[in-house]
N, C-alpha and C. Protein backbone atom coordinates (compact mmCIF):
# COMPACT_ATOMS: atom_id res chain seq x y z
N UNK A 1 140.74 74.67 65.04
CA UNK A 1 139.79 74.77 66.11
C UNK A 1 139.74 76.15 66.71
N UNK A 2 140.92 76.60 66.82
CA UNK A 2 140.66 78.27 67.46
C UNK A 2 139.52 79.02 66.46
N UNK A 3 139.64 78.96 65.14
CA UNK A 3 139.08 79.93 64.61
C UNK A 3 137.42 79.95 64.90
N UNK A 4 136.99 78.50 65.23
CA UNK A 4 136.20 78.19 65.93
C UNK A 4 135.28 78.56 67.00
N UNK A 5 136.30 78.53 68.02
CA UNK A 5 136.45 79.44 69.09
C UNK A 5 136.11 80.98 68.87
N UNK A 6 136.67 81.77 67.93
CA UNK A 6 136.74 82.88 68.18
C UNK A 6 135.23 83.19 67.69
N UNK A 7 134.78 82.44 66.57
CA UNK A 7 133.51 82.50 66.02
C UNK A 7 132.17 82.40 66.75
N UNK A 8 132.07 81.37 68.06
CA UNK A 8 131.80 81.62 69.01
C UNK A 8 131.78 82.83 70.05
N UNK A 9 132.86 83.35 70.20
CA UNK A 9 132.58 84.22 71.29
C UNK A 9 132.16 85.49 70.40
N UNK A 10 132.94 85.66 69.47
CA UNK A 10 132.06 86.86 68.68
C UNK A 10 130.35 86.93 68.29
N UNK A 11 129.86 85.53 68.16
CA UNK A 11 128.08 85.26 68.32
C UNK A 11 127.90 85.62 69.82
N UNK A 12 128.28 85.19 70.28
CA UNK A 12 128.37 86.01 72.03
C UNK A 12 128.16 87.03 72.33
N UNK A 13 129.50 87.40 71.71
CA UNK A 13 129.26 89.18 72.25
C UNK A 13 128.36 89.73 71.13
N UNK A 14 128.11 88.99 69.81
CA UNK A 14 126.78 89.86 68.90
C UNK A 14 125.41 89.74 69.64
N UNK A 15 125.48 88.50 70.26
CA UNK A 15 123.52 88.78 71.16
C UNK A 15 123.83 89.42 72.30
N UNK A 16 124.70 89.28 72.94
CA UNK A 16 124.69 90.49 74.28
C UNK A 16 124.42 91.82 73.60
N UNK A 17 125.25 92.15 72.50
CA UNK A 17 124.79 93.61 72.29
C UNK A 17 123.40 93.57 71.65
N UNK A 18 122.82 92.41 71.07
CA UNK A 18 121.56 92.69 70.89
C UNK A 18 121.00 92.80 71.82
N UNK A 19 120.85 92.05 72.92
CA UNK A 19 120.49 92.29 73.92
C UNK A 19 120.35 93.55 74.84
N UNK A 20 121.17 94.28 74.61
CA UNK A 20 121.75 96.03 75.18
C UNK A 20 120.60 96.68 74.45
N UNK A 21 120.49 96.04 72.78
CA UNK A 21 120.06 97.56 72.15
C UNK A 21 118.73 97.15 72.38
N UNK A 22 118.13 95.80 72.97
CA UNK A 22 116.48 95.71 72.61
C UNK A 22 116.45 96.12 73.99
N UNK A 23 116.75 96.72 75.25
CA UNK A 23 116.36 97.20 76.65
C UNK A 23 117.00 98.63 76.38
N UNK A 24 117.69 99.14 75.11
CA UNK A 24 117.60 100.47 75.21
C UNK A 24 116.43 100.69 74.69
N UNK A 25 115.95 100.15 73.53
CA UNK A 25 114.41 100.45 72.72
C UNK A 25 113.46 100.49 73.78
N UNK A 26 113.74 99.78 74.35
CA UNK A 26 112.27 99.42 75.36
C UNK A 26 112.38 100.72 76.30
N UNK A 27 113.56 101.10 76.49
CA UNK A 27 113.43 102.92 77.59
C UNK A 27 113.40 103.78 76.75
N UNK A 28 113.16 103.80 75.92
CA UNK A 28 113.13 104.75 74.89
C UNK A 28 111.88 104.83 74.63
N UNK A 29 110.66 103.60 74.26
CA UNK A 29 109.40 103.89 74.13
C UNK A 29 108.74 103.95 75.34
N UNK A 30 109.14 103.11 76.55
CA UNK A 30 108.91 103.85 77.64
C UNK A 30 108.92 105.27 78.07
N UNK A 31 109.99 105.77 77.96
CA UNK A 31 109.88 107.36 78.08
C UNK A 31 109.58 107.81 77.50
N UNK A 32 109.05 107.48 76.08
CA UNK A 32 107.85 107.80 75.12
C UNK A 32 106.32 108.26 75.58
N UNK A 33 106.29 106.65 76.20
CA UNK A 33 104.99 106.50 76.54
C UNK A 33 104.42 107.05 77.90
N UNK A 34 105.41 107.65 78.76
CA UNK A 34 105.45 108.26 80.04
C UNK A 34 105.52 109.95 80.26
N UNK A 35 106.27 110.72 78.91
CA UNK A 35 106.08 112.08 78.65
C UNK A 35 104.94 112.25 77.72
N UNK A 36 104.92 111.72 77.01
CA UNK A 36 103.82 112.25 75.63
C UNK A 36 102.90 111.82 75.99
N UNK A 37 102.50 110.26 76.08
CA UNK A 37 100.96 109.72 75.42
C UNK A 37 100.14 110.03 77.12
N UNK A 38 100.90 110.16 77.94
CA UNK A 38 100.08 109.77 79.24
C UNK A 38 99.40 111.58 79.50
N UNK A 39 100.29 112.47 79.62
CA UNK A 39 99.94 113.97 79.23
C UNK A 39 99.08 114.68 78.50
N UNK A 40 98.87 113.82 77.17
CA UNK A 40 98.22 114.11 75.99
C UNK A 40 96.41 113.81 75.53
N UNK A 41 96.36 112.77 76.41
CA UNK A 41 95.40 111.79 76.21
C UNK A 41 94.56 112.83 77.89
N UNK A 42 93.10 112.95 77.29
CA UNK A 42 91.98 113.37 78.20
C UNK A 42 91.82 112.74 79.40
N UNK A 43 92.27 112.73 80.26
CA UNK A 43 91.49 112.31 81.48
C UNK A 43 90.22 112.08 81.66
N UNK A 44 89.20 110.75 82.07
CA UNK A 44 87.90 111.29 81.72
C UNK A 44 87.50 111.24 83.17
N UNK A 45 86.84 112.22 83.42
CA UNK A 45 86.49 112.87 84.95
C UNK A 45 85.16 112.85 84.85
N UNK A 46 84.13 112.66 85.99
CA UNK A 46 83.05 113.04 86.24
C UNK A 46 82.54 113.93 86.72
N UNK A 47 82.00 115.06 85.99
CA UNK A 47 81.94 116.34 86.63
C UNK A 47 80.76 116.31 87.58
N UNK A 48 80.97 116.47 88.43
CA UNK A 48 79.80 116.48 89.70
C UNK A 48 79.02 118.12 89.90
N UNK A 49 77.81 117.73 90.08
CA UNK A 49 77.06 119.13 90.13
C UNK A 49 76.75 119.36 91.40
N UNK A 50 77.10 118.38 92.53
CA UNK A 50 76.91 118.77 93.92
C UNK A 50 77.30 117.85 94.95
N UNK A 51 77.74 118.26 95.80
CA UNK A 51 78.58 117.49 96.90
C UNK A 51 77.43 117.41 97.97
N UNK A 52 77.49 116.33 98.53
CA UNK A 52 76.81 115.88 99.73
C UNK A 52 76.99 115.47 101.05
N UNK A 53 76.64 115.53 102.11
CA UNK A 53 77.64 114.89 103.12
C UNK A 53 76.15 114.95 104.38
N UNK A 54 76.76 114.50 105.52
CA UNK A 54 76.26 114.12 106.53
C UNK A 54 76.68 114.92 107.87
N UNK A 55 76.12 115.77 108.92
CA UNK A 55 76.55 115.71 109.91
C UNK A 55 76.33 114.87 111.17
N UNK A 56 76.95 114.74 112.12
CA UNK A 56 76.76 113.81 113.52
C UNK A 56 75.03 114.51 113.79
N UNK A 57 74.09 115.33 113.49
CA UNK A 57 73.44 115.73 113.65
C UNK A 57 72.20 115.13 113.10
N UNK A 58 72.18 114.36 111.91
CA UNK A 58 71.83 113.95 111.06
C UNK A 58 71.30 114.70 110.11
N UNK A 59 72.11 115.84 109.81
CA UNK A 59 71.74 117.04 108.70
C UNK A 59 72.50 116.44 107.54
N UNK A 60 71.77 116.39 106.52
CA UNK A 60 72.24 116.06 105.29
C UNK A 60 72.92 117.16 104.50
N UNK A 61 74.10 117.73 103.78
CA UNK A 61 73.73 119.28 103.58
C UNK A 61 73.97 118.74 101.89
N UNK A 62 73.59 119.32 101.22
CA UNK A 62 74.05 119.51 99.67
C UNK A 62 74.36 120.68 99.65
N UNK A 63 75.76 120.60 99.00
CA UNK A 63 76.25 121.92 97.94
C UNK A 63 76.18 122.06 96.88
N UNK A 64 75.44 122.93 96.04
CA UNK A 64 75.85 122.98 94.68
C UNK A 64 76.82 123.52 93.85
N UNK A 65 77.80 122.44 93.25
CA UNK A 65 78.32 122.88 92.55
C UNK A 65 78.21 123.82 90.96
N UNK A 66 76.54 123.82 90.64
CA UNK A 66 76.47 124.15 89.38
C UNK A 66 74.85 124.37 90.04
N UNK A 67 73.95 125.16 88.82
CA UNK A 67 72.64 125.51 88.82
C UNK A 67 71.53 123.99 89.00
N UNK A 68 71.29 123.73 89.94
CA UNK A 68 70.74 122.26 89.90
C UNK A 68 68.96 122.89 89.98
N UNK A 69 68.32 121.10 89.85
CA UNK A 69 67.27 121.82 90.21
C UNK A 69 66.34 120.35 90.21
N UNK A 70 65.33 120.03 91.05
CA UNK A 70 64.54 119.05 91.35
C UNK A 70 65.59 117.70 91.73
N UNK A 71 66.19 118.55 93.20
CA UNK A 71 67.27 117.49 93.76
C UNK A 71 66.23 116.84 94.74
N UNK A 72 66.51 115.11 94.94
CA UNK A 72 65.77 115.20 95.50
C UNK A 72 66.52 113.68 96.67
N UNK A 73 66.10 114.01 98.15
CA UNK A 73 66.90 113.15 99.09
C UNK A 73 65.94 111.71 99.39
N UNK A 74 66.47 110.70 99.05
CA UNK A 74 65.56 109.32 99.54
C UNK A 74 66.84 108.77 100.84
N UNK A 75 65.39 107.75 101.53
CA UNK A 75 66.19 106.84 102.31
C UNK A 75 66.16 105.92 101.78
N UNK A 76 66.80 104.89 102.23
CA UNK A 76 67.01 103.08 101.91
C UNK A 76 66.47 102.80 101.59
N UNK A 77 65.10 103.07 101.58
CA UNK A 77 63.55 102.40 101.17
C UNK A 77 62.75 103.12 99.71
N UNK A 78 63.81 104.19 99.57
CA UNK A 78 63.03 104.70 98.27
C UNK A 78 62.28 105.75 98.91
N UNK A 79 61.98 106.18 99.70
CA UNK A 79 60.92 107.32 100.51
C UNK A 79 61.83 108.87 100.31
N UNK A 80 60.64 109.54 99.37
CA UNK A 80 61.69 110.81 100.16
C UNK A 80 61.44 111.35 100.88
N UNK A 81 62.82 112.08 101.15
CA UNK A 81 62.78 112.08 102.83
C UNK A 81 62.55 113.87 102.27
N UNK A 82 63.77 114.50 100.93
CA UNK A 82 63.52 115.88 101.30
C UNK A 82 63.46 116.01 99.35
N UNK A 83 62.82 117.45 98.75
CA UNK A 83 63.26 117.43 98.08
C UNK A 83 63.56 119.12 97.27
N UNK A 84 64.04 119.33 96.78
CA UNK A 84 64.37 121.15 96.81
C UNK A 84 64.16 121.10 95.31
N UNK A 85 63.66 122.37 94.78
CA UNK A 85 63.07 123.02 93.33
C UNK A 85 64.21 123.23 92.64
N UNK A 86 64.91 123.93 93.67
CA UNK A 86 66.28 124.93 92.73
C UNK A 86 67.11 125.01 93.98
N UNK A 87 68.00 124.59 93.59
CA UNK A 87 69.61 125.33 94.61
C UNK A 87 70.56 125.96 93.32
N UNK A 88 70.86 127.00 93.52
CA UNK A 88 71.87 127.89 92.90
C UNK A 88 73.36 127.53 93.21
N UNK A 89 73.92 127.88 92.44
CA UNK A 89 75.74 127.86 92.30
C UNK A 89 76.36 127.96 93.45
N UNK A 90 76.90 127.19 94.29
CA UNK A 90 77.49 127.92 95.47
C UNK A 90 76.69 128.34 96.46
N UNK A 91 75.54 127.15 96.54
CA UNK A 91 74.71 127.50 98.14
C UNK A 91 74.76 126.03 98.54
N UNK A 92 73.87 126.00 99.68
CA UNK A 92 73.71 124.88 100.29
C UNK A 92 72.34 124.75 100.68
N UNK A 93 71.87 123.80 100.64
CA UNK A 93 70.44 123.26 101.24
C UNK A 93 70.47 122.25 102.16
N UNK A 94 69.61 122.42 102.96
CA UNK A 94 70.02 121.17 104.52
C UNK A 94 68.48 120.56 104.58
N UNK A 95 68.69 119.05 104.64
CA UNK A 95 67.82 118.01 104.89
C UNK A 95 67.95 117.52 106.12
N UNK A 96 66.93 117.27 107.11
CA UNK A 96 67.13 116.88 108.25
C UNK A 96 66.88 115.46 108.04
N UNK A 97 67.74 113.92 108.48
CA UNK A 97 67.24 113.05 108.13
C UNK A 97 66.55 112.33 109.40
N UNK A 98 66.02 111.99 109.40
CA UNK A 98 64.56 110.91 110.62
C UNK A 98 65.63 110.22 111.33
N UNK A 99 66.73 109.31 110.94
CA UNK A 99 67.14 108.67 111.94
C UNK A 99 68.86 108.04 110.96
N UNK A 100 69.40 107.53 111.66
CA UNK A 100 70.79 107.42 111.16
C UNK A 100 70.87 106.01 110.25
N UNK A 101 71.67 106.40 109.11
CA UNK A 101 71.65 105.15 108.16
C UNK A 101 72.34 105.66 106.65
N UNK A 102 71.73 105.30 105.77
CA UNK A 102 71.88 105.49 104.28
C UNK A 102 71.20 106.19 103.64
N UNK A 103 71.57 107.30 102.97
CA UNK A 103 70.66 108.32 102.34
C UNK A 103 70.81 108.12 100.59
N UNK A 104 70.33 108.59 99.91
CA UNK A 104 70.43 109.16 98.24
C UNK A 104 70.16 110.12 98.02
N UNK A 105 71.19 110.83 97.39
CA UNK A 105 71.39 112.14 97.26
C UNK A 105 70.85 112.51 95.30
N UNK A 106 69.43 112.62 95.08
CA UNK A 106 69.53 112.44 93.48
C UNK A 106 69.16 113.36 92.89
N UNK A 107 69.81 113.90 91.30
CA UNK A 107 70.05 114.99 90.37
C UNK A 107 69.84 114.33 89.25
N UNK A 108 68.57 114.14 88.26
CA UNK A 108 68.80 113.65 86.87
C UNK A 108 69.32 112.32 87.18
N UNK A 109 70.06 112.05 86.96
CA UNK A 109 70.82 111.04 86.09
C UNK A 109 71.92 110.55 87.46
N UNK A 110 72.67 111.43 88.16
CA UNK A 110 73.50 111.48 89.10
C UNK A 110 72.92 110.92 90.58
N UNK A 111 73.63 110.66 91.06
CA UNK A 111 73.08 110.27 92.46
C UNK A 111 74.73 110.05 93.37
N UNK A 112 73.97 110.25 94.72
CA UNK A 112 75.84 110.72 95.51
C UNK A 112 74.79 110.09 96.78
N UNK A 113 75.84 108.76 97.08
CA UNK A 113 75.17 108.19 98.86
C UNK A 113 76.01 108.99 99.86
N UNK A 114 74.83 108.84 100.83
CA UNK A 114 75.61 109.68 102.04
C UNK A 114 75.12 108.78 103.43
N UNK A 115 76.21 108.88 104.27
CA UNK A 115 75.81 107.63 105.25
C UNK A 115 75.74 108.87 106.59
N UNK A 116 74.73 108.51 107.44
CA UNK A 116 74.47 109.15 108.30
C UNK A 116 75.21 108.54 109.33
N UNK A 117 76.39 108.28 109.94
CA UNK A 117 76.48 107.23 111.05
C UNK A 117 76.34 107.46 112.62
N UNK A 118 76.00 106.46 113.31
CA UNK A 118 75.66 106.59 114.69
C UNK A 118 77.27 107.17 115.11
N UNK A 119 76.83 108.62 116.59
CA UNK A 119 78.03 108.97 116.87
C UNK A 119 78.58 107.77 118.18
N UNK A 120 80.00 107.97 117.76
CA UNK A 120 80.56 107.13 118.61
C UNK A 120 80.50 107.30 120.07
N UNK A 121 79.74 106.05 121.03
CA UNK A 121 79.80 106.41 122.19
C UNK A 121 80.59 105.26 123.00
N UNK A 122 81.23 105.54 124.09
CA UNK A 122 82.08 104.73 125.10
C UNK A 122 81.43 104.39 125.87
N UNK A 123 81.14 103.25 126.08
CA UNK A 123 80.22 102.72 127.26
C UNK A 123 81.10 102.58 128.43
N UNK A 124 80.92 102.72 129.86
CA UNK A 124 81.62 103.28 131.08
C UNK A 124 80.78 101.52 131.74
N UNK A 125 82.77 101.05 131.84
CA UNK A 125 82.51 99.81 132.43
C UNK A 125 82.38 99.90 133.66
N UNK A 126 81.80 99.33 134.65
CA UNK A 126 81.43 99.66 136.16
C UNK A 126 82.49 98.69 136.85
N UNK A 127 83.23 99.27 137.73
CA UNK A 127 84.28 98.29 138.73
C UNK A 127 83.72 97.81 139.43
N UNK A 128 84.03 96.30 139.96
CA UNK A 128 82.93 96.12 140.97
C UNK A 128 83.45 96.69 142.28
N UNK A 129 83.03 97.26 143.32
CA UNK A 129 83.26 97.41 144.50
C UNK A 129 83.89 97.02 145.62
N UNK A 130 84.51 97.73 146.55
CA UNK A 130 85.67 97.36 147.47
C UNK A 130 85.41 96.59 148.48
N UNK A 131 83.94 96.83 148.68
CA UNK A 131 83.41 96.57 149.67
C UNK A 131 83.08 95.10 150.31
């Protein structure tokens, strides 16, 4: 019966060490897959040709990032509101918008929303009186 025994614990300790070597494999293609493939492989980015934004003013401004040209600004409704021929590399063009809300900012194919929002005001609660 011992020899038994020993035959046992030696299947024992043979899957524990299998066990060891299949969670070393696994950090091994992990750190595979964490230096090489993630480094290697393209990022796919959307290159944007112009940034847009809003002031408390309701000035719309576009920047161009690249040579644009027949940009053109709608509201919510599809109306445009502004629309420019040509903006050059590194300028800006300013749209005044009618009233505060949701704009479209559109280039070809591209389009960038811009939200005009109402500025924040504190309404002044009235105490009632001592009197």
């Amino acid at each position: 019966m011992s020899s038994q025994s020993y035959l046992r614990d030696f299947s024992k300790i043979g899957v524990f060490l299998i066990g060891i070597a299949l969670i070393i494999l696994a950090s091994i293609v992990l750190h595979f897959y964490v230096t090489y493939l993630v480094r290697t492989l393209p990022l796919q980015t959307v290159s944007r040709p112009f940034n847009a934004y809003c002031t408390v003013d309701r000035a719309i401004i576009v920047n161009a990032l690249q040579d644009i040209e027949d940009v053109v600004v709608l509201d919510n409704r599809s109306n445009t509101v502004c629309a420019f021929t040509k903006v050059k590399s590194g300028s800006e063009e300013l749209c005044m918008a009618r009233e505060y809300g949701v704009y479209i900012v559109q280039y070809n194919d591209f389009k960038d929303v811009v939200e005009c929002p109402r500025p924040f005001t504190m309404e002044r609660e009235t105490l009632p009186s001592k009197d």
